[in-house]
Protein backbone atom coordinates (compact mmCIF):
# COMPACT_ATOMS: atom_id res chain seq x y z
CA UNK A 1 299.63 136.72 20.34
CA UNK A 2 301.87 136.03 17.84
CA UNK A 3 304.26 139.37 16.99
CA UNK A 4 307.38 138.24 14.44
CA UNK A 5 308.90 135.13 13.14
CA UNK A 6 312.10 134.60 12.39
CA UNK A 7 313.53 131.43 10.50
CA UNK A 8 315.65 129.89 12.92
CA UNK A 9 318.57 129.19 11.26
CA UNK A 10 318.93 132.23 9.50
CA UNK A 11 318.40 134.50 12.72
CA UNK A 12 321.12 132.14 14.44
CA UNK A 13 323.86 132.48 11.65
CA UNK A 14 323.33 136.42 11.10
CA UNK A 15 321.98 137.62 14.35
CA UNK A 16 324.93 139.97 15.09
CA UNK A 17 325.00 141.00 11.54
CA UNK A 18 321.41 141.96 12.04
CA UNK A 19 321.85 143.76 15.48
CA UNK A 20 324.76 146.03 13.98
CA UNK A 21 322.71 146.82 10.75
CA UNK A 22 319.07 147.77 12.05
CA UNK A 23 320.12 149.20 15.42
CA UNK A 24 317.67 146.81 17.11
CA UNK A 25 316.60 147.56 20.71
CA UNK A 26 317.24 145.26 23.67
CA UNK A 27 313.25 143.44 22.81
CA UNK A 28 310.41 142.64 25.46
CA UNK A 29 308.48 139.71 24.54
CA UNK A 30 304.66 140.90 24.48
CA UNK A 31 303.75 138.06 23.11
CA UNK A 32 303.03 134.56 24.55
CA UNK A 33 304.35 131.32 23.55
CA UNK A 34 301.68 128.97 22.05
CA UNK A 35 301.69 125.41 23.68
CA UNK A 36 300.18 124.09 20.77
CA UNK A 37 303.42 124.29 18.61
CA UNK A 38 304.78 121.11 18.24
CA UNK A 39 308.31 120.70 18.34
CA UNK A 40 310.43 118.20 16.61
CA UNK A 41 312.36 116.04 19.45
CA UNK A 42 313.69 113.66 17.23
CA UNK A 43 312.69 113.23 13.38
CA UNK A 44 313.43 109.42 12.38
CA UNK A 45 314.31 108.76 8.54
CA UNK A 46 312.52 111.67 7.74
CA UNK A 47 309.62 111.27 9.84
CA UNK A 48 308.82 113.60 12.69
CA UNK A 49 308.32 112.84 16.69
CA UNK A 50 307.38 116.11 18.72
CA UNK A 51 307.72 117.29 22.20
CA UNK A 52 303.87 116.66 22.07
CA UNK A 53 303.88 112.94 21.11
CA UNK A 54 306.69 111.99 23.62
CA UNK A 55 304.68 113.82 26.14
CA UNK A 56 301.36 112.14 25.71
CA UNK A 57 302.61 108.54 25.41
CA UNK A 58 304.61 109.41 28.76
CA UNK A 59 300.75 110.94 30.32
CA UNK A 60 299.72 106.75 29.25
CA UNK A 61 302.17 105.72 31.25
CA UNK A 62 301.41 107.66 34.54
CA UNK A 63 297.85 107.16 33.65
CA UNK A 64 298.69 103.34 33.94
CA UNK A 65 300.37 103.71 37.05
CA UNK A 66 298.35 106.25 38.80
CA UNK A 67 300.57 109.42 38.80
CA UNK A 68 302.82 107.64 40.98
CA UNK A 69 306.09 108.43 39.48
CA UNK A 70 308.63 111.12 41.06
CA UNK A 71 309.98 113.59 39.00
CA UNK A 72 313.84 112.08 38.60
CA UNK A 73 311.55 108.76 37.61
CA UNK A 74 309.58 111.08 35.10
CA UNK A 75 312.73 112.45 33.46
CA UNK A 76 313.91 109.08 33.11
CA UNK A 77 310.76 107.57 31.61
CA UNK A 78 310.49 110.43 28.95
CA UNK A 79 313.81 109.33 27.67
CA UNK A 80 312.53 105.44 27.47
CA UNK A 81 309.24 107.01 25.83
CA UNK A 82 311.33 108.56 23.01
CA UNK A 83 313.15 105.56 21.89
CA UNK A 84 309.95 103.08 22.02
CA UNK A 85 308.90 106.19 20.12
CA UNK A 86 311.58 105.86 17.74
CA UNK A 87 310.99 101.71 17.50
CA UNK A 88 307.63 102.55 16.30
CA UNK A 89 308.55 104.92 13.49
CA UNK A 90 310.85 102.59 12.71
CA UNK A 91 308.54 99.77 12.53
CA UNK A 92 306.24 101.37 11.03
CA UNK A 93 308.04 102.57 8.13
CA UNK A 94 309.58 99.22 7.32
CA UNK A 95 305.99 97.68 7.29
CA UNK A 96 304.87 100.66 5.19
CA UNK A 97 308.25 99.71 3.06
CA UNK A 98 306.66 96.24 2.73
CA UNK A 99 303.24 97.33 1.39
CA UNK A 100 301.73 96.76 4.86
CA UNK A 101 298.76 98.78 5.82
CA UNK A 102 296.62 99.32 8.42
CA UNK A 103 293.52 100.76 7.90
CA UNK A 104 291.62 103.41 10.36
CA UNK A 105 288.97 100.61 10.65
CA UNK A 106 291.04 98.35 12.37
CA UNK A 107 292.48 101.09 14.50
CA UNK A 108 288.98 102.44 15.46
CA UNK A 109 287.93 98.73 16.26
CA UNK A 110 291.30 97.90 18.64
CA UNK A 111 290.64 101.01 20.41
CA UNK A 112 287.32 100.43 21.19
CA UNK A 113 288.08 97.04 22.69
CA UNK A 114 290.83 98.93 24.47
CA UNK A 115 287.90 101.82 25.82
CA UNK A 116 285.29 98.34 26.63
CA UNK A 117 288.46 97.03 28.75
CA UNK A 118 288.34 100.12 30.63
CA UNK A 119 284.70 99.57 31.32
CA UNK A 120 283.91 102.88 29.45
CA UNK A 121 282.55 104.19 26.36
CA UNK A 122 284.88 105.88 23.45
CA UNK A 123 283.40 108.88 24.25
CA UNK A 124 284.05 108.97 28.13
CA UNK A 125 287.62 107.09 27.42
CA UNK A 126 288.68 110.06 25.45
CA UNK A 127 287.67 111.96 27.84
CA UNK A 128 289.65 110.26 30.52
CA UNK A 129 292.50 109.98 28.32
CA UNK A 130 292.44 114.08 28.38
CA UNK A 131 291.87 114.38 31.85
CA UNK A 132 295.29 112.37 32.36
CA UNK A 133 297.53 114.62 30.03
CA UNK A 134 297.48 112.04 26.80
CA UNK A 135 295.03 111.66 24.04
CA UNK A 136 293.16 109.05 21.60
CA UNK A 137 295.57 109.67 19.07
CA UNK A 138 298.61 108.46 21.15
CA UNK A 139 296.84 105.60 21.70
CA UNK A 140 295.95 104.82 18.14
CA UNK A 141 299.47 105.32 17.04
CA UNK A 142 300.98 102.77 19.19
CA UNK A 143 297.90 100.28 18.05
CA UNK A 144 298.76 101.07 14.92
CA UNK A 145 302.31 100.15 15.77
CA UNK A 146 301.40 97.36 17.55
CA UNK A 147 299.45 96.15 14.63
CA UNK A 148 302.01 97.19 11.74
CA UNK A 149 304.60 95.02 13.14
CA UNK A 150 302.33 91.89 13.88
CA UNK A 151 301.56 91.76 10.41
CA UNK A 152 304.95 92.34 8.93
CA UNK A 153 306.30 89.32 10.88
CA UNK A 154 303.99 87.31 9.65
CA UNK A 155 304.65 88.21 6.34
CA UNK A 156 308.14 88.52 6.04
CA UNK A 157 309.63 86.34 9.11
CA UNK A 158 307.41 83.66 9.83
CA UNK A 159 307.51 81.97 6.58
CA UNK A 160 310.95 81.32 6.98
CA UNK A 161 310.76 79.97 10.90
CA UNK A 162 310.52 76.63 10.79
CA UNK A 163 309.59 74.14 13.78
CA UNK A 164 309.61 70.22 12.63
CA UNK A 165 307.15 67.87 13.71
CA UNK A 166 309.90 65.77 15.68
CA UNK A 167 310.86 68.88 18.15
CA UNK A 168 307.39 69.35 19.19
CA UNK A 169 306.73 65.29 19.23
CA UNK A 170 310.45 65.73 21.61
CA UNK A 171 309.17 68.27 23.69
CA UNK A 172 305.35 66.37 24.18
CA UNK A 173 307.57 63.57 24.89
CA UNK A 174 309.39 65.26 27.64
CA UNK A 175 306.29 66.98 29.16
CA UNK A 176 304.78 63.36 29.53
CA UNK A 177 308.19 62.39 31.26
CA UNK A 178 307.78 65.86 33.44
CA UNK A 179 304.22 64.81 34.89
CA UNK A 180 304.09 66.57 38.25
CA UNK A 181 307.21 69.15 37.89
CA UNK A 182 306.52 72.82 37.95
CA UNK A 183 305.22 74.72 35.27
CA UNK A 184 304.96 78.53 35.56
CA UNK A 185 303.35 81.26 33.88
CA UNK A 186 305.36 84.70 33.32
CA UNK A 187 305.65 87.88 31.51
CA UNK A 188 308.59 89.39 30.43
CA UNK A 189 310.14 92.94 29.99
CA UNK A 190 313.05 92.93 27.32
CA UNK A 191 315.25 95.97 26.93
CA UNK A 192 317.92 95.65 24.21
CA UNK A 193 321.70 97.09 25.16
CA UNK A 194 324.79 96.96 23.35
CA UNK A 195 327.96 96.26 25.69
CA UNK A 196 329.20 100.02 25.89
CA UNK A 197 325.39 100.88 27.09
CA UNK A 198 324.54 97.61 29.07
CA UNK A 199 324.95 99.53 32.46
CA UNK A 200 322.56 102.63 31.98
CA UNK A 201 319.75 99.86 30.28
CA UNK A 202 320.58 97.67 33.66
CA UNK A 203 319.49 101.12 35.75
CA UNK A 204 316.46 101.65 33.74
CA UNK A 205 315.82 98.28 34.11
CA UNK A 206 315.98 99.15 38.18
CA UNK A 207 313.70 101.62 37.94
CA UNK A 208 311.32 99.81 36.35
CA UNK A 209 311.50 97.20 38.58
CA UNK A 210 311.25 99.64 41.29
CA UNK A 211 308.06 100.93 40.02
CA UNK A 212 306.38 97.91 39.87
CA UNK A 213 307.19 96.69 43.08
CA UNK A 214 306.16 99.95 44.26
CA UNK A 215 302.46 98.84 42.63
CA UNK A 216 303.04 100.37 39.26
CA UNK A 217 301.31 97.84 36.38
CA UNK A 218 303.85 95.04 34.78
CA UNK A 219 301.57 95.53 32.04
CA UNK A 220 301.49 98.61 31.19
CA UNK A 221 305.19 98.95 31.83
CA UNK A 222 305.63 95.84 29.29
CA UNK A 223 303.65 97.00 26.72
CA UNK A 224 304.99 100.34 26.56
CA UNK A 225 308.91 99.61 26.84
CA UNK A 226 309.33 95.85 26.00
CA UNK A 227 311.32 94.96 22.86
CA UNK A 228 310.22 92.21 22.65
CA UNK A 229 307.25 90.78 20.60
CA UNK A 230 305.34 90.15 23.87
CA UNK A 231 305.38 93.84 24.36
CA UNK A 232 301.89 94.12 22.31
CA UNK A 233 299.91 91.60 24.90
CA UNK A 234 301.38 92.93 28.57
CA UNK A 235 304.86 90.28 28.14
CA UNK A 236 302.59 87.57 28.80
CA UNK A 237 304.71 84.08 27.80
CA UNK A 238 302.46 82.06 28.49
CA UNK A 239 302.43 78.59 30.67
CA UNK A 240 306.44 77.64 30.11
CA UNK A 241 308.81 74.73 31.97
CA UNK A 242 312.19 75.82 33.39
CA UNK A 243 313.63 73.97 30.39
CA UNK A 244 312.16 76.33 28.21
CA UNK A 245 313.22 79.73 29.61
CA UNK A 246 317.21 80.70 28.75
CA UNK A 247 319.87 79.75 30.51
CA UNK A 248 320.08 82.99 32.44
CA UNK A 249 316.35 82.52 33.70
CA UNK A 250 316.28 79.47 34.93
CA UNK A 251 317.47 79.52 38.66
CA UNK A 252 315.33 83.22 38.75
CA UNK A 253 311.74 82.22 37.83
CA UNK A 254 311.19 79.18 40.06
CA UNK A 255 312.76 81.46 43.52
CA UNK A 256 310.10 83.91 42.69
CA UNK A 257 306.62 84.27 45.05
CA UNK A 258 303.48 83.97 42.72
CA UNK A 259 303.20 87.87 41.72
CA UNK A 260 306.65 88.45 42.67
CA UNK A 261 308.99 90.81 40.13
CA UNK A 262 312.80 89.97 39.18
CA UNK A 263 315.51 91.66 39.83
CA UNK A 264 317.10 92.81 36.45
CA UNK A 265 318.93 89.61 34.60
CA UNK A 266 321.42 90.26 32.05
CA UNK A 267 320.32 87.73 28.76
CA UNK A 268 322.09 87.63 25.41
CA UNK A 269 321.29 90.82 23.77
CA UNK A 270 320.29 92.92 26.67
CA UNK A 271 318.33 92.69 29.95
CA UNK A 272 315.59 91.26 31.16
CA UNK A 273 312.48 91.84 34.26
CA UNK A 274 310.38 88.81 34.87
CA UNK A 275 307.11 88.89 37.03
CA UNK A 276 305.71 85.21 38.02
CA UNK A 277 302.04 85.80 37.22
CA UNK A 278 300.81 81.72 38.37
CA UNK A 279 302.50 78.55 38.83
CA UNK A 280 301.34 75.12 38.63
CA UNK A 281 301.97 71.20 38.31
CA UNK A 282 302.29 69.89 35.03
CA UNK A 283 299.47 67.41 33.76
CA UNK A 284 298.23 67.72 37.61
CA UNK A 285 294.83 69.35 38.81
CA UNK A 286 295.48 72.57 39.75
CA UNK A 287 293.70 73.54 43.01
CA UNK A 288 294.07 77.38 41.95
CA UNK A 289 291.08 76.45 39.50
CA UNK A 290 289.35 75.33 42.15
CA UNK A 291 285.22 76.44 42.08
CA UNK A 292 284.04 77.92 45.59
CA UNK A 293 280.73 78.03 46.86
CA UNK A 294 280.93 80.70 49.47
CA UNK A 295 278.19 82.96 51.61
CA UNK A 296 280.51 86.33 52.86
CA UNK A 297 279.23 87.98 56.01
CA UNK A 298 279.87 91.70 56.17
CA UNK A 299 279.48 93.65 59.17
CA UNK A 300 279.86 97.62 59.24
CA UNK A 301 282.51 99.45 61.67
CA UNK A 302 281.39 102.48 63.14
CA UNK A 303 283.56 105.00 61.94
CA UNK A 304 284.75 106.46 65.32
CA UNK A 305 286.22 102.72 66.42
CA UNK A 306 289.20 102.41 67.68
CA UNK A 307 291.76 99.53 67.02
CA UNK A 308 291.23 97.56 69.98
CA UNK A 309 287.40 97.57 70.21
CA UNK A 310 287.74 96.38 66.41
CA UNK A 311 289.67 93.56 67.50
CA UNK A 312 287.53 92.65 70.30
CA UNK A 313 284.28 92.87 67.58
CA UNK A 314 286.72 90.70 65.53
CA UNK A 315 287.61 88.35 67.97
CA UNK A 316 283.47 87.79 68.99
CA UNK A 317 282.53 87.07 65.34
CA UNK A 318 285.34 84.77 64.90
CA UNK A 319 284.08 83.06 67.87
CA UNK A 320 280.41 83.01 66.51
CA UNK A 321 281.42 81.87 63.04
CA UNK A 322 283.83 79.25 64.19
CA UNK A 323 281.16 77.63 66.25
CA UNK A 324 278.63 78.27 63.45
CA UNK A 325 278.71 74.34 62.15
CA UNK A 326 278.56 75.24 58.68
CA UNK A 327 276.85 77.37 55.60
CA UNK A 328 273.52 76.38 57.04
CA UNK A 329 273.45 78.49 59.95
CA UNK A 330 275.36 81.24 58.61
CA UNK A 331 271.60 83.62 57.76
CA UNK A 332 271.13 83.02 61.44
CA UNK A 333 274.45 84.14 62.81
CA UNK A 334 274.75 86.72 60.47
CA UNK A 335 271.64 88.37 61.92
CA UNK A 336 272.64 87.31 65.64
CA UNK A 337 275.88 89.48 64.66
CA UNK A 338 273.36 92.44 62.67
CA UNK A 339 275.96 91.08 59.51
CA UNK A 340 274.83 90.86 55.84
CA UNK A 341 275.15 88.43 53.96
CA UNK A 342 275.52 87.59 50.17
CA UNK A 343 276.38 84.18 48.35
CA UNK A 344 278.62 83.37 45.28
CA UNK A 345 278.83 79.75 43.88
CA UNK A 346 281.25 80.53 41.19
CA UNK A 347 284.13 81.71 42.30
CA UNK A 348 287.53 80.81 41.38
CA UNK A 349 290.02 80.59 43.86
CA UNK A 350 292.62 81.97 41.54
CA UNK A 351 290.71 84.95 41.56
CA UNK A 352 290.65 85.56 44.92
CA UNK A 353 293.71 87.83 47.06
CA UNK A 354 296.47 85.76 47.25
CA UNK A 355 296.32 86.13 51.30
CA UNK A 356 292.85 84.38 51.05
CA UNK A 357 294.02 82.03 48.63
CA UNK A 358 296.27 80.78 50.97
CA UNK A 359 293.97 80.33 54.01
CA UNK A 360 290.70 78.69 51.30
CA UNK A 361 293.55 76.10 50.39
CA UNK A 362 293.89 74.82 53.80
CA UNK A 363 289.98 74.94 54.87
CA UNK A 364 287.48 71.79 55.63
CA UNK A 365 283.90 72.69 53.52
CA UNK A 366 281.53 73.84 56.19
CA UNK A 367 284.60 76.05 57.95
CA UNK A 368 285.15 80.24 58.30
CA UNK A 369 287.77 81.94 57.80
CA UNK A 370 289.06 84.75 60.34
CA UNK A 371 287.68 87.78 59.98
CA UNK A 372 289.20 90.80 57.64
CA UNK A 373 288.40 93.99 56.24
CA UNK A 374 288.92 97.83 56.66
CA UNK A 375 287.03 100.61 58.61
CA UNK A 376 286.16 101.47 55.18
CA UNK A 377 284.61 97.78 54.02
CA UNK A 378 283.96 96.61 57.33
CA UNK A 379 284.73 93.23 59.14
CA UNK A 380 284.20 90.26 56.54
CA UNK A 381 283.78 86.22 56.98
CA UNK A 382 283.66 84.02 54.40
CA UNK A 383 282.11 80.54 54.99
CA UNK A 384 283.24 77.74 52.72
CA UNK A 385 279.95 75.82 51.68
CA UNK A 386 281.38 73.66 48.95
CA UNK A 387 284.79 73.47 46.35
CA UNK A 388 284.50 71.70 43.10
CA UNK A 389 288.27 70.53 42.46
CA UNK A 390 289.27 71.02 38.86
CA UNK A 391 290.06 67.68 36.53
CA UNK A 392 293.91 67.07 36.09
CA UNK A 393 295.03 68.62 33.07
CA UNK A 394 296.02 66.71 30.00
CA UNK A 395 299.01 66.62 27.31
CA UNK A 396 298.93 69.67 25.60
CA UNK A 397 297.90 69.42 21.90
CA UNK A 398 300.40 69.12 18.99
CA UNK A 399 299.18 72.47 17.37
CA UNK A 400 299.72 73.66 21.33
CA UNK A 401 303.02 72.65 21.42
CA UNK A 402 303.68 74.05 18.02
CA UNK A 403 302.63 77.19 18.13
CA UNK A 404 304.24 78.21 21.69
CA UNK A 405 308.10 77.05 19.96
CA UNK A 406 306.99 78.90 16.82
CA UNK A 407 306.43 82.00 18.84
CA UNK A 408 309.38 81.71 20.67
CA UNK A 409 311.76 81.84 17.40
CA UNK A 410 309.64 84.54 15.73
CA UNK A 411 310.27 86.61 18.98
CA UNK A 412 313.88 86.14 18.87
CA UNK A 413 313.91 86.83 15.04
CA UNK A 414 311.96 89.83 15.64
CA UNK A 415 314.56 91.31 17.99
CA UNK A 416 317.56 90.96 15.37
CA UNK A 417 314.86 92.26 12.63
CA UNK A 418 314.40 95.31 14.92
CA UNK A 419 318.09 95.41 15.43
CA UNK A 420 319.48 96.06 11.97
CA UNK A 421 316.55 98.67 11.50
CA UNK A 422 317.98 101.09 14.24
CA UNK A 423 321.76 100.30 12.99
CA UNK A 424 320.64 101.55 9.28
CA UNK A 425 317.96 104.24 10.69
CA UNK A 426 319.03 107.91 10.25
CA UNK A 427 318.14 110.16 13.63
CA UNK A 428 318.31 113.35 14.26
CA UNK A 429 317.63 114.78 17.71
CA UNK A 430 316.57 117.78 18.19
């Protein structure tokens, strides 16, 4: 219930005047506030972001990461929110500026791939968006965003990068010369910071880091704070040499453990978090593509087990399946045991836990590995009955080459671009 309104700024400039005039009594609100009032927090060359917008793209975030933020962290991230909040307007009123439009079509159609990744309908995503504190239209503003930008750097700074033939013919050059050396795939988190606000962008960079560690998603964290152009596809880079990456990078990427997080790095222009998603050999077969033929025995824990009968069950059925002499018998022991049993003949071994990965790489065809599991899962073998070893890769293509160094120098000319649009934006925080 609603009783008066009062223009703000006129009831803050003549409130005593008011008060001495009308007699007014001290008041008791009857009234409730309505939470459906959105407030301006910050309204960006004219353009409005409310309390309500920062607090829903903040709900993605937890959402993302499973609620597992404290409140100091929350407080923090609601202050990143805003300014990637701010970005956006900004971005998309200079592609707006530029006659670039997005239509609802193309909106509707990215968010629906975004719901399918999810494994959900539209209708049950919005739902779960709801459930988490956000909405679909948070969502569809930052595609929109996401969008809005892509298209005005290809219009209006692509054009004017320009790669020549004889860099990428260098750099094929040079990959045929690095045959064998270490090539590594990584995503990136980029947070811009003038000097006299490089420390406080360092912390938040911290935080972030600790979050992640902590098992919050890179990707979610990349695509909602990155500044850099890699923000709209999780910071993926892509397959990249140490060559490649800036000066400041190189000794940190090749130290890190596949999956493994940076520490903050300081690069030209602000700071930097880099996660080590794969590694491999260049022009070299790369056993993490590796095709598995496997047959998994699973065998149920009572739940009232304790930790050392476990192990002793454990220790039996590594006993039976080490003696097993191969996939053939493995229907028979798995009964013997009162196991079941299931096959897969397609399995990568990239896409297997990197604990397993490491034990597969090691093991004859025809071998087990020790048992694993949970009380939850149960106790687990998995039999190796055959590996098809991946062909060595080639040269990458000319249009390959071209495209990653093409990338690269939009990226960086995407960052000054969004530069000089906060130095000449007007903001007023509210």
């Amino acid at each position: 219930m609603v009783v008066a309104v009062l223009p703000g700024p006129v009831w803050a400039q003549n409130a005593r005047g008011m008060a001495e005039t009308l007699q007014l009594p001290d008041l008791k609100v009857m009234g409730t506030v309505d939470p459906n009032v959105r407030k301006a927090t910050a309204i960006v060359n004219g353009d409005i972001i409310t309390d309500t917008d920062v607090d829903h793209r903040l709900q993605l975030v937890l959402i993302a990461n499973s609620g597992r933020i404290s409140d100091e962290e929350r407080d923090v991230l609601r202050l990143q929110v805003l300014r990637n909040l701010i970005d956006e307007k900004l971005q998309i009123q200079e592609a707006g500026s530029n006659e670039v439009r997005i239509s609802e079509a193309e909106v509707e159609a990215a968010y629906n791939r975004v719901a399918a990744n999810f494994r959900q309908s539209t209708g049950d995503f919005e739902a779960f968006l709801r459930a988490g504190g956000s909405s679909p239209a948070s969502i569809k503003q930052q595609i929109r965003g996401e969008l809005a930008w892509s298209r005005l750097l290809r219009k209006k700074v692509e054009p004017f990068v320009n790669v020549g033939d004889d860099e990428v013919q260098s750099v094929i050059r040079k990959l045929e010369e690095s045959k064998g050396q270490d090539e590594f795939r990584v995503g990136e988190i980029f947070l811009s910071a003038a000097p006299e606000v490089q420390l406080q962008v360092q912390n938040d960079a911290r935080r972030i880091v600790d979050q992640v560690r902590a098992g919050a998603s890179f990707v979610a964290y990349a695509r909602q704070f990155s500044e850099a152009s890699t923000a709209a596809v999780g910071g993926e880079l892509g397959w990249v040499r140490v060559e490649q990456l800036s000066p400041a990078l190189q000794a940190v990427v090749p130290n890190l453990p596949r999956g493994g997080v940076s520490d903050p790095v300081l690069v030209p222009g602000g700071v930097a978090i880099i996660a080590l998603i794969d590694k491999r050999q260049v022009m070299s077969a790369d056993p993490m593509n590796a095709i598995l033929s496997l047959k998994q025995l699973t065998l149920p824990l009572p739940a009232n087990m304790s930790e050392a009968e476990a192990r002793k069950l454990a220790a039996r059925v590594q006993e039976k399946t080490r003696a097993m002499g191969g996939c053939g018998r493995a229907e028979a022991v798995a009964q013997e045991l009162g196991a079941s049993i299931v096959s897969n003949d397609q399995l990568r071994m990239r896409d297997m836990p990197p604990a397993l990965q490491e034990i597969m790489k090691a093991m004859p065809v025809g071998t087990a590995t020790p048992p694993f599991g949970s009380p939850d899962e149960g106790l687990r073998v998995l039999v190796l009955c055959g590996r098809d070893d991946p062909p060595a890769a080639g040269v990458p293509s000319f249009d390959e080459v071209y495209g990653q160094m093409n990338d690269q120098r939009v990226n960086s000319a995407a960052r000054r671009y969004l530069r000089d649009l906060r130095r000449d934006a007007v903001v007023d925080y509210r």
